[in-house]
Protein backbone atom coordinates (compact mmCIF):
# COMPACT_ATOMS: atom_id res chain seq x y z
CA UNK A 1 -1.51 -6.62 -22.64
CA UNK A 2 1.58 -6.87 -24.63
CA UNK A 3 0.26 -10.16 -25.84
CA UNK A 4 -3.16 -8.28 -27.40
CA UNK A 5 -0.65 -5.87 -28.74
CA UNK A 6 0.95 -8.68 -30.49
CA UNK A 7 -2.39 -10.05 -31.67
CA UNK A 8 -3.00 -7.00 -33.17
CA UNK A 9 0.05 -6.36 -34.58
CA UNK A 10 -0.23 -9.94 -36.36
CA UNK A 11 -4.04 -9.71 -37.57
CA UNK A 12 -3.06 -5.99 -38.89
CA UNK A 13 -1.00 -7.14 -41.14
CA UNK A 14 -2.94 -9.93 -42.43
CA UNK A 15 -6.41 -7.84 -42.83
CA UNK A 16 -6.20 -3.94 -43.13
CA UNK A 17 -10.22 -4.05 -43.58
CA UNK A 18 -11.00 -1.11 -41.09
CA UNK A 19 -14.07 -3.31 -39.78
CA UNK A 20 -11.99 -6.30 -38.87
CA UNK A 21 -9.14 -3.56 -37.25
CA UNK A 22 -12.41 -2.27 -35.15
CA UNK A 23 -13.25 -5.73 -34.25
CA UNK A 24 -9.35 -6.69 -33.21
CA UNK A 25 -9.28 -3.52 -31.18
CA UNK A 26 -12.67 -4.32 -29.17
CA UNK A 27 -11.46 -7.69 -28.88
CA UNK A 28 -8.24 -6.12 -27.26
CA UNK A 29 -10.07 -3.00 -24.80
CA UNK A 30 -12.42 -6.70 -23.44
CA UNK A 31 -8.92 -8.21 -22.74
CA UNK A 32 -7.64 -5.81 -21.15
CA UNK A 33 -10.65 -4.62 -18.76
CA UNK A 34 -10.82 -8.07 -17.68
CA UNK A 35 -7.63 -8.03 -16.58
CA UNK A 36 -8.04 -4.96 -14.00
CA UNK A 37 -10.44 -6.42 -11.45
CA UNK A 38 -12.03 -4.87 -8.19
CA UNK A 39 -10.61 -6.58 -4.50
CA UNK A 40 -13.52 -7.09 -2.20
CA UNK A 41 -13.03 -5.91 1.71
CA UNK A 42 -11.59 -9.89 2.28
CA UNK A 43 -9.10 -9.61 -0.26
CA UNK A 44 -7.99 -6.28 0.51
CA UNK A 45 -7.46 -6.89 4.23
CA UNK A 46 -5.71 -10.34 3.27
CA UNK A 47 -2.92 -7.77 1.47
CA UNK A 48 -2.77 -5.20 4.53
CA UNK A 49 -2.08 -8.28 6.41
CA UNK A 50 0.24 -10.11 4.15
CA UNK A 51 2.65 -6.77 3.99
CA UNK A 52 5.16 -5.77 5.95
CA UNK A 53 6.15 -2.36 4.12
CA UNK A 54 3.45 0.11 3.23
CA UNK A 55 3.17 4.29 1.89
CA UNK A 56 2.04 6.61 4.57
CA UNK A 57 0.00 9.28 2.34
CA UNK A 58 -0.73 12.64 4.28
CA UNK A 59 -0.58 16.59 4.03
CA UNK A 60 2.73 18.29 4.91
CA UNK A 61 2.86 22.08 4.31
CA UNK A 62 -0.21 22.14 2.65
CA UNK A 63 0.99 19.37 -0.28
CA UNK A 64 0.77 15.31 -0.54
CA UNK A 65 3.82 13.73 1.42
CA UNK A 66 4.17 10.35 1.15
CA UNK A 67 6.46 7.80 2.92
CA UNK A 68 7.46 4.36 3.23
CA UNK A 69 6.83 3.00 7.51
CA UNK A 70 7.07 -0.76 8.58
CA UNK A 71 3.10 -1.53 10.26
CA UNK A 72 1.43 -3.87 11.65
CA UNK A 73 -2.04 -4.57 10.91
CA UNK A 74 -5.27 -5.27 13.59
CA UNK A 75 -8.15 -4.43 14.06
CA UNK A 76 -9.04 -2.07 11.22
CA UNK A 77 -5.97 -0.15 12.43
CA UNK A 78 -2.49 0.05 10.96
CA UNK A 79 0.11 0.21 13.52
CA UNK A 80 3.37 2.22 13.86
CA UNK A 81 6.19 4.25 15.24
CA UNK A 82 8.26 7.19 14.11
CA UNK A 83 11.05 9.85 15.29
CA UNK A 84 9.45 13.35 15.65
CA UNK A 85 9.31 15.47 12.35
CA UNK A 86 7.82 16.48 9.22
CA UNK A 87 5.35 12.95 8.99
CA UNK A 88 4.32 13.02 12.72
CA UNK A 89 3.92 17.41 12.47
CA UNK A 90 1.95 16.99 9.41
CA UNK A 91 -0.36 13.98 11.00
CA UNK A 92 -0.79 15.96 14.41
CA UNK A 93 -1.96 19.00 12.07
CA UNK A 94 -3.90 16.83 9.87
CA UNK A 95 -5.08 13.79 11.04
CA UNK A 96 -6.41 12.46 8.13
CA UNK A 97 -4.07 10.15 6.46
CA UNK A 98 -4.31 6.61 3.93
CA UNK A 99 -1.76 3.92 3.81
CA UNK A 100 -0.80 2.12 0.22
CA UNK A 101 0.59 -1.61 0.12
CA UNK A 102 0.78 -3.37 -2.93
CA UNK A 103 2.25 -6.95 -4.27
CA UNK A 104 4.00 -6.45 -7.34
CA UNK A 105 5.05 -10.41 -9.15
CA UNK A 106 5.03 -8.34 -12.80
CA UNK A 107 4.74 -5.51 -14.91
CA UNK A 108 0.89 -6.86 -15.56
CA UNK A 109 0.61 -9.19 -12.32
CA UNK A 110 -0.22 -6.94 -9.15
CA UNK A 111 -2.34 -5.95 -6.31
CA UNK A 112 -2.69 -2.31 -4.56
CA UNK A 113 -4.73 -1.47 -1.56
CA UNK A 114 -5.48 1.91 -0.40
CA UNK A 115 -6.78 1.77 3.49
CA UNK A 116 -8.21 5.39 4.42
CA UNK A 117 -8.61 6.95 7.93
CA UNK A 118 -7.41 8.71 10.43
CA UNK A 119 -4.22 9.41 12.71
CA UNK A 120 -4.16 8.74 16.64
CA UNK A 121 -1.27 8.98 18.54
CA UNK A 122 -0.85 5.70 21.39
CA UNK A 123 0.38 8.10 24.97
CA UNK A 124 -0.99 5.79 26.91
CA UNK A 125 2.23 3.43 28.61
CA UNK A 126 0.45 0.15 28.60
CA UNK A 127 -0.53 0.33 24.82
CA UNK A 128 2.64 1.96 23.63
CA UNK A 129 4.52 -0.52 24.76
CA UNK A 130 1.76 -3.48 23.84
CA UNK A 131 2.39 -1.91 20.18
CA UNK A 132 5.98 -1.71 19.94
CA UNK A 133 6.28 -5.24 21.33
CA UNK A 134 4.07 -6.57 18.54
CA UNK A 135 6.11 -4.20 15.86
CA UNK A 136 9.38 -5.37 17.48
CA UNK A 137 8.05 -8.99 17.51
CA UNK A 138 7.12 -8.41 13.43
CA UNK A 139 10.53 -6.19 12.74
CA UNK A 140 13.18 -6.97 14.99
CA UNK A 141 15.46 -4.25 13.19
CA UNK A 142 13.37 -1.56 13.12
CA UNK A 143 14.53 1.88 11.76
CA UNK A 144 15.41 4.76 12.23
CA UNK A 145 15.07 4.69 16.19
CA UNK A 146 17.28 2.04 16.53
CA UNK A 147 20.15 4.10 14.04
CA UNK A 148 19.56 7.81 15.82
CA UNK A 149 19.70 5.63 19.31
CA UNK A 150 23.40 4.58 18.11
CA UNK A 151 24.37 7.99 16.87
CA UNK A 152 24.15 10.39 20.14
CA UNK A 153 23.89 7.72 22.40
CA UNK A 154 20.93 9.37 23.99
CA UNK A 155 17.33 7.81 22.73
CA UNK A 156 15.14 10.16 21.37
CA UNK A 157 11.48 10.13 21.75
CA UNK A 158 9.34 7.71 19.76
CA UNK A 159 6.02 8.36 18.56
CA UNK A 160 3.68 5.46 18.59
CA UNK A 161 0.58 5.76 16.26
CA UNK A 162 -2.02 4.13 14.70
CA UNK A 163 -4.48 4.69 11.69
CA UNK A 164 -7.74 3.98 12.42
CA UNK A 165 -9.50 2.35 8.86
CA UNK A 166 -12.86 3.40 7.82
CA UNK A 167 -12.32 2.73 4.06
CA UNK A 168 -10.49 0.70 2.44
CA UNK A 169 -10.03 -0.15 -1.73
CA UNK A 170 -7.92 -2.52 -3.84
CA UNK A 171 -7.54 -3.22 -7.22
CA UNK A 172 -5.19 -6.18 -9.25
CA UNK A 173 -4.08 -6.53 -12.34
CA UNK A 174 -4.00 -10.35 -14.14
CA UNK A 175 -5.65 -13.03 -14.49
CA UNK A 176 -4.24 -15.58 -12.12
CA UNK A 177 -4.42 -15.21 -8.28
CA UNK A 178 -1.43 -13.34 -6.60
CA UNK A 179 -0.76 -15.78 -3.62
CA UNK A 180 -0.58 -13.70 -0.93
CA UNK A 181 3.21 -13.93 1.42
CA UNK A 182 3.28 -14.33 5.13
C-alpha cells in the first residue's frame, strides 16, 4: 500500500489532469483489494494449527472480554486450561465464545483467523488429564497454574475446557504466501 501511495504521489505531480488522478486512484483501490484475500477452511485450520498463542473472545458482565490462553488444536476443538475467575464465570454463563490467532511477518504481510463456537468444560478424569498431557506436552511452562501453585503452596483448581468449532473465517493481507511455523 505505501508503495501505491508512492505511485501516486509520483504520477500526481507529473499529471494534475483530474482524469488521469481518477485513473491512478482506481489503479491504486485494484492494488489494494487484491492484496486482502479470503482463507479457505484448509488454510484457516493450517493457522489454528500452526499457533501456539491465540485471543479468547467472550461476554463478561454483559461486555466483550477478550484474553490471550495457550491451546491446542484437534478436532474442530481448541483446547485449554485456566484458574477459576472472570474468563471461566463469563464462559459458564455464556457459553458462546470465538478464538483469534493471527501471523503477523509485516505491517501489510498477515493472516487472522476467527474460529467460532462454543464452551465445554472437560470433568471427566480420563480426558482432563488426556488434555493437559497434550497441553503440557505442547507448553511445558504453562501459566498461571504453575505461578499460583508456587505462591501458596497449595494447587488450586484447574479448569480444563474446550471450544467446540462450528465456524471458522480468515483473512491475509499480501501478496506472497505467509509460510506457516510449526
Amino acid at each position: 500500500m505505501r508503495t501505491a501511495l508512492w505511485k501516486l504521489f509520483v504520477r500526481v505531480k507529473a499529471d494534475s489532469q483530474p482524469r488521469a488522478l481518477a485513473s491512478i486512484a482506481l489503479d491504486i483501490m485494484k492494488e489494494a483489494s487484491e492484496m486482502i484475500t479470503t482463507l479457505n477452511d484448509t488454510q484457516s485450520r493450517e493457522l489454528l494449527l500452526s499457533e501456539r498463542v491465540a485471543r479468547l473472545g467472550c461476554i463478561a458482565n454483559g461486555e466483550p472480554y477478550i484474553t490471550p490462553i495457550n491451546y491446542n488444536f484437534e478436532d474442530d476443538c481448541v483446547y485449554s486450561h485456566s484458574l477459576a475467575g472472570l474468563k471461566i464465570n463469563a464462559l459458564r454463563g455464556n457459553p458462546r465464545a470465538c478464538v483469534q490467532v493471527d501471523q503477523v511477518d509485516g505491517d501489510f504481510r498477515w493472516k487472522s483467523v476467527l474460529a467460532f463456537g462454543n464452551f465445554n468444560e472437560i470433568v471427566k478424569a480420563s480426558e482432563r488429564n488426556e488434555t493437559l498431557s497434550k497441553l503440557l506436552k505442547r507448553f511445558p511452562m504453562l501459566t498461571p497454574v504453575e505461578s499460583a501453585i508456587i505462591g501458596d503452596g497449595c494447587p488450586p483448581e484447574v479448569i480444563v475446557f474446550r471450544i467446540k468449532i462450528d465456524r471458522i473465517t480468515g483473512v491475509s493481507e499480501g501478496r506472497e504466501p505467509i509460510t506457516l511455523r510449526n
